[in-house]
PDB file of N, CA and C in Angstrom:
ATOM      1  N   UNK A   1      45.025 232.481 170.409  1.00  0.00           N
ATOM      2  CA  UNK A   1      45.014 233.697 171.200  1.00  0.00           C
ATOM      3  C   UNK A   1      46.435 234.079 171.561  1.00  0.00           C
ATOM      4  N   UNK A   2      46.619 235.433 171.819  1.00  0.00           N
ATOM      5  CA  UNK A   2      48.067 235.608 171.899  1.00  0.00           C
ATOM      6  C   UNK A   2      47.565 236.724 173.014  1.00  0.00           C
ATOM      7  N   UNK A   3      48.174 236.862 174.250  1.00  0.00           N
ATOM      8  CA  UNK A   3      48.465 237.795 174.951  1.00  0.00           C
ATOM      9  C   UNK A   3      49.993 238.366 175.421  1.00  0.00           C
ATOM     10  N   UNK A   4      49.778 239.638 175.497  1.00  0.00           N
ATOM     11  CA  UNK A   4      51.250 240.129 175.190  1.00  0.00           C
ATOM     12  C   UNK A   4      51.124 240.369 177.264  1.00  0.00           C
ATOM     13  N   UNK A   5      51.764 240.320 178.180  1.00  0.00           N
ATOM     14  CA  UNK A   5      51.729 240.407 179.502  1.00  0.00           C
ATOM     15  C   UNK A   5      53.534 240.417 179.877  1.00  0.00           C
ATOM     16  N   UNK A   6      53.678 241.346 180.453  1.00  0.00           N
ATOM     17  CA  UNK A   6      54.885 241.487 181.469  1.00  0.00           C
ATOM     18  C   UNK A   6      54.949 241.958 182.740  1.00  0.00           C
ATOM     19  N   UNK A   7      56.108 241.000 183.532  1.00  0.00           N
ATOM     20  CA  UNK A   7      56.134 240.873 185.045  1.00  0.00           C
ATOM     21  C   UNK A   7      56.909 240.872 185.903  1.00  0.00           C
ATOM     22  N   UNK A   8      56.656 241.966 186.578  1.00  0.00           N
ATOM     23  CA  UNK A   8      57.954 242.437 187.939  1.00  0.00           C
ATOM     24  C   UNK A   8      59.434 243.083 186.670  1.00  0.00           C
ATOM     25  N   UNK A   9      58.689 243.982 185.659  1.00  0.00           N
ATOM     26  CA  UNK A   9      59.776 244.468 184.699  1.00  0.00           C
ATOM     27  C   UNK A   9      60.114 245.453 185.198  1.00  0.00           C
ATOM     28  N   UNK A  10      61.558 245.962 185.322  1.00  0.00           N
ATOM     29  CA  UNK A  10      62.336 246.754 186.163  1.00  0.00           C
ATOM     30  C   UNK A  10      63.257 247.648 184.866  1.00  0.00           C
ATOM     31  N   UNK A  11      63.803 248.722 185.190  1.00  0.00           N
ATOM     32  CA  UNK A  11      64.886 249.124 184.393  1.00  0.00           C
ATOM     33  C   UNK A  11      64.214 250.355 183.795  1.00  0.00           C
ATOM     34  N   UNK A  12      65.669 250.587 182.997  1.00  0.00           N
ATOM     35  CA  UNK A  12      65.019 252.254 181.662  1.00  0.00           C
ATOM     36  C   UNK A  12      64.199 251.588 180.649  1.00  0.00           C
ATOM     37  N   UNK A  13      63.673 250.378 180.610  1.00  0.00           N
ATOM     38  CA  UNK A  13      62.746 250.106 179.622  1.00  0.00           C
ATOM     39  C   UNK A  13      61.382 249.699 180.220  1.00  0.00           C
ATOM     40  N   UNK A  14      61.504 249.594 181.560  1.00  0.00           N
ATOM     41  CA  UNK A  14      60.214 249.322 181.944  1.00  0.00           C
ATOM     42  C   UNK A  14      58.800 250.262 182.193  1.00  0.00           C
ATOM     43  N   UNK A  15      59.590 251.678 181.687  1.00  0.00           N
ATOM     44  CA  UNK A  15      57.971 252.202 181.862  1.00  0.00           C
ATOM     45  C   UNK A  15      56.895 251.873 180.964  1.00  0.00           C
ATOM     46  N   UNK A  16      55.798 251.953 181.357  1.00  0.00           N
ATOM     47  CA  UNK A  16      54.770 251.099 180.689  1.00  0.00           C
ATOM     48  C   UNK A  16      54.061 252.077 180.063  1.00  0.00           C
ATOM     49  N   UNK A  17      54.279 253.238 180.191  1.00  0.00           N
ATOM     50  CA  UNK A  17      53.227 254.355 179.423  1.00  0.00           C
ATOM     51  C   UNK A  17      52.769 254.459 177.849  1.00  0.00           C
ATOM     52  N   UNK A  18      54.613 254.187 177.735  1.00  0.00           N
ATOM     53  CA  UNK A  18      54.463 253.868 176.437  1.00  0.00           C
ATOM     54  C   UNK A  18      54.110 252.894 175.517  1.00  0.00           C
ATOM     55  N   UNK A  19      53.581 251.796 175.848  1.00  0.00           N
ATOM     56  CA  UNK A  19      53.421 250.446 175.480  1.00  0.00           C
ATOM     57  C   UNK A  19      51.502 250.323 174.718  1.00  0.00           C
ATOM     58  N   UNK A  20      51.383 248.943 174.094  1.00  0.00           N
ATOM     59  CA  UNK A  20      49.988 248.793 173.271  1.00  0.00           C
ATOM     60  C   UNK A  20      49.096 248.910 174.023  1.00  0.00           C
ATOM     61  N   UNK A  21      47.853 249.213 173.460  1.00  0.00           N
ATOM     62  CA  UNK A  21      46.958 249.248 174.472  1.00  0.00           C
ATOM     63  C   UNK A  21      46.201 247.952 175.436  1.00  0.00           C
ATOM     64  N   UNK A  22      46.654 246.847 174.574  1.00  0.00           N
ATOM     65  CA  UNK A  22      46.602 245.353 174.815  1.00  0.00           C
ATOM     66  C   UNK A  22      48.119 244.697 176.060  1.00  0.00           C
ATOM     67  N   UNK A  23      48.623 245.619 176.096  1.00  0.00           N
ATOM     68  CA  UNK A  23      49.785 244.860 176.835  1.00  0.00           C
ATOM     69  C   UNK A  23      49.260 245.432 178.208  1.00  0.00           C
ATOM     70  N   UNK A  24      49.868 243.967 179.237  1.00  0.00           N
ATOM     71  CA  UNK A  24      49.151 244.282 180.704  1.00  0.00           C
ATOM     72  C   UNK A  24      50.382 243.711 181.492  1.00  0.00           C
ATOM     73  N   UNK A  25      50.353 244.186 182.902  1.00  0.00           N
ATOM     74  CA  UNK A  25      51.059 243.768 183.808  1.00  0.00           C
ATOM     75  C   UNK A  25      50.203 242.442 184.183  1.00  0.00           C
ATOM     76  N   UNK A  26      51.345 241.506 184.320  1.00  0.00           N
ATOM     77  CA  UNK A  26      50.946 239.969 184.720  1.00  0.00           C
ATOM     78  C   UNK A  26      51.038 240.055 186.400  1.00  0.00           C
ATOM     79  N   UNK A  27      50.026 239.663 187.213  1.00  0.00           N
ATOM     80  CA  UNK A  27      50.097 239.461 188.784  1.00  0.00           C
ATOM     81  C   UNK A  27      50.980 238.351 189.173  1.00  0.00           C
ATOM     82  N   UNK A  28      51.205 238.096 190.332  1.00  0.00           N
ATOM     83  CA  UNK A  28      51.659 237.012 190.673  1.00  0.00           C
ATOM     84  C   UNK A  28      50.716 235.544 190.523  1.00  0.00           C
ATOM     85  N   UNK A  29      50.431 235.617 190.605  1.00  0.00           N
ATOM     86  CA  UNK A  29      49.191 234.511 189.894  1.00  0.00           C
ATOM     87  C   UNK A  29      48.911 234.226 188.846  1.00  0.00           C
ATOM     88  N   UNK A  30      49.083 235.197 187.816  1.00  0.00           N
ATOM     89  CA  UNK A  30      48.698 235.024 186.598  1.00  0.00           C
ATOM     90  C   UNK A  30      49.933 234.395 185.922  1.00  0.00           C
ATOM     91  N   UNK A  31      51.022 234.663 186.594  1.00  0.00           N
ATOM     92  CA  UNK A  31      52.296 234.464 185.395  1.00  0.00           C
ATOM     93  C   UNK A  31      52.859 233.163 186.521  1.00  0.00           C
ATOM     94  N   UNK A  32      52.383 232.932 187.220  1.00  0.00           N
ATOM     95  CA  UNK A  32      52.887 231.577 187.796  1.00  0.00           C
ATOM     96  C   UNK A  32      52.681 230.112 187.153  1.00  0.00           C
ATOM     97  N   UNK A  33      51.969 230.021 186.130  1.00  0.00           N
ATOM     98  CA  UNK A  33      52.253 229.154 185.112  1.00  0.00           C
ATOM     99  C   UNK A  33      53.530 229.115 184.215  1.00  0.00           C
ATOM    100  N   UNK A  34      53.691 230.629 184.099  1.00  0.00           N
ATOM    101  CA  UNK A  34      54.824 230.515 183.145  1.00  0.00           C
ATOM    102  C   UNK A  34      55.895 230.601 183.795  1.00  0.00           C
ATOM    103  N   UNK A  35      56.408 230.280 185.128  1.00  0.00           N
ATOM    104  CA  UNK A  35      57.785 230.293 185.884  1.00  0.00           C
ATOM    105  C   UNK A  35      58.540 228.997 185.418  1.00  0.00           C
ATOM    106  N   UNK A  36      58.106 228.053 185.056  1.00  0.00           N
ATOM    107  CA  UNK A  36      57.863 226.843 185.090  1.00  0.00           C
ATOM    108  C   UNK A  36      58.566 226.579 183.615  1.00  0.00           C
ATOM    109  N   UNK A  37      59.570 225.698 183.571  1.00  0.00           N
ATOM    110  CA  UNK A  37      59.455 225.186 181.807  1.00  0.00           C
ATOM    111  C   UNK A  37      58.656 223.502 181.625  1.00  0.00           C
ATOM    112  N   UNK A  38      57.895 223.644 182.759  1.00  0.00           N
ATOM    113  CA  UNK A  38      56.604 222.091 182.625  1.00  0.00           C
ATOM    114  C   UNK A  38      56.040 222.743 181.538  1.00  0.00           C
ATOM    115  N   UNK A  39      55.420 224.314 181.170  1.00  0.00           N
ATOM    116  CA  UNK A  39      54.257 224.490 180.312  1.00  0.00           C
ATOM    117  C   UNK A  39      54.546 224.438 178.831  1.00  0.00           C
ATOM    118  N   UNK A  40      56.444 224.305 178.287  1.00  0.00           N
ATOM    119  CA  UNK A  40      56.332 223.742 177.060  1.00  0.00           C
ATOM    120  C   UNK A  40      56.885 222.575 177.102  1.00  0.00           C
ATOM    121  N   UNK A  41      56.766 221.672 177.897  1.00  0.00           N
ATOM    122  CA  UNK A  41      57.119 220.257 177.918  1.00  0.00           C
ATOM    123  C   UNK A  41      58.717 219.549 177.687  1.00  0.00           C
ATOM    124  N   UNK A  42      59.377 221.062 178.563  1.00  0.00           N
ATOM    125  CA  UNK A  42      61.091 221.333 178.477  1.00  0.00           C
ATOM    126  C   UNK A  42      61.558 219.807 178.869  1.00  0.00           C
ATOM    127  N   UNK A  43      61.130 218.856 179.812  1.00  0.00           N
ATOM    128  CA  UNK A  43      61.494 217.552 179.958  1.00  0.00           C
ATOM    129  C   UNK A  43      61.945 217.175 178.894  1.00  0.00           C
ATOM    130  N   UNK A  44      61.045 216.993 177.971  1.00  0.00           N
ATOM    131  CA  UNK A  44      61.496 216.488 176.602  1.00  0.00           C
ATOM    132  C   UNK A  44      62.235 216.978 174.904  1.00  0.00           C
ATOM    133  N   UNK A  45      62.830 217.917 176.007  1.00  0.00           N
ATOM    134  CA  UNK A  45      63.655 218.062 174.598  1.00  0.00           C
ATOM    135  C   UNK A  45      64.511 219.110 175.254  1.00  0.00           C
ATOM    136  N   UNK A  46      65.245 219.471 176.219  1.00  0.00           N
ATOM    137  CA  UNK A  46      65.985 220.603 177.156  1.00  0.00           C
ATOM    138  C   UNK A  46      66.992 219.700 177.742  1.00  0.00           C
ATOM    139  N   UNK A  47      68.075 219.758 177.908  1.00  0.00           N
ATOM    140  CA  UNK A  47      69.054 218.850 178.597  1.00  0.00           C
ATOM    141  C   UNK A  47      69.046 219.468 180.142  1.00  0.00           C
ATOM    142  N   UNK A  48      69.501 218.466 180.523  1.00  0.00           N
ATOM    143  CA  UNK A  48      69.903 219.056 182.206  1.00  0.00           C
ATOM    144  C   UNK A  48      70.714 219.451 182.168  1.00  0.00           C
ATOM    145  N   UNK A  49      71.202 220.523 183.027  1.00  0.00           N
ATOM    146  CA  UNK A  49      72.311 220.940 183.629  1.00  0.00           C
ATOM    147  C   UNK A  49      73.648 220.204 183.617  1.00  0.00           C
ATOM    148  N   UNK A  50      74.519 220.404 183.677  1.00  0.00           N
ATOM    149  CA  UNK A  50      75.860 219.371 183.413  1.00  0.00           C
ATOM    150  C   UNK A  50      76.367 219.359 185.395  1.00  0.00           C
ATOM    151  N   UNK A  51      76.845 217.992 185.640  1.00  0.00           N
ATOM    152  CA  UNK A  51      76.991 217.749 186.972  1.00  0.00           C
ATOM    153  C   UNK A  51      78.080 218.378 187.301  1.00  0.00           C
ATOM    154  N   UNK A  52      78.322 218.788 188.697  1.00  0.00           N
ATOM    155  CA  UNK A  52      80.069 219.898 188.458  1.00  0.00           C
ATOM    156  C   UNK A  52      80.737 218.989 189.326  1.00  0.00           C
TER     157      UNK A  52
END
């Protein structure tokens, strides 16, 4: 399954009028999984930050 969803999009590209008929604004709830890089398993394979 593929859903196309965008959230809190701002700017000269964010009007939505023009967009698929499948693309939706994501709520705060809905896209709170994807804030996260836990959901592609970034631990393991993303370096940390470098210490300053």
């Amino acid at each position: 399954n593929l859903v196309f969803g965008e959230y809190k999009c701002m700017g000269p590209g964010a009007n939505r009028a023009g967009r698929v008929k499948y693309a939706r604004a994501l709520t705060d709830q809905q896209a709170a999984p994807f804030l996260s890089t836990t959901y592609i398993g970034a631990r393991n394979w993303l370096l940390s930050p470098p210490s300053l």
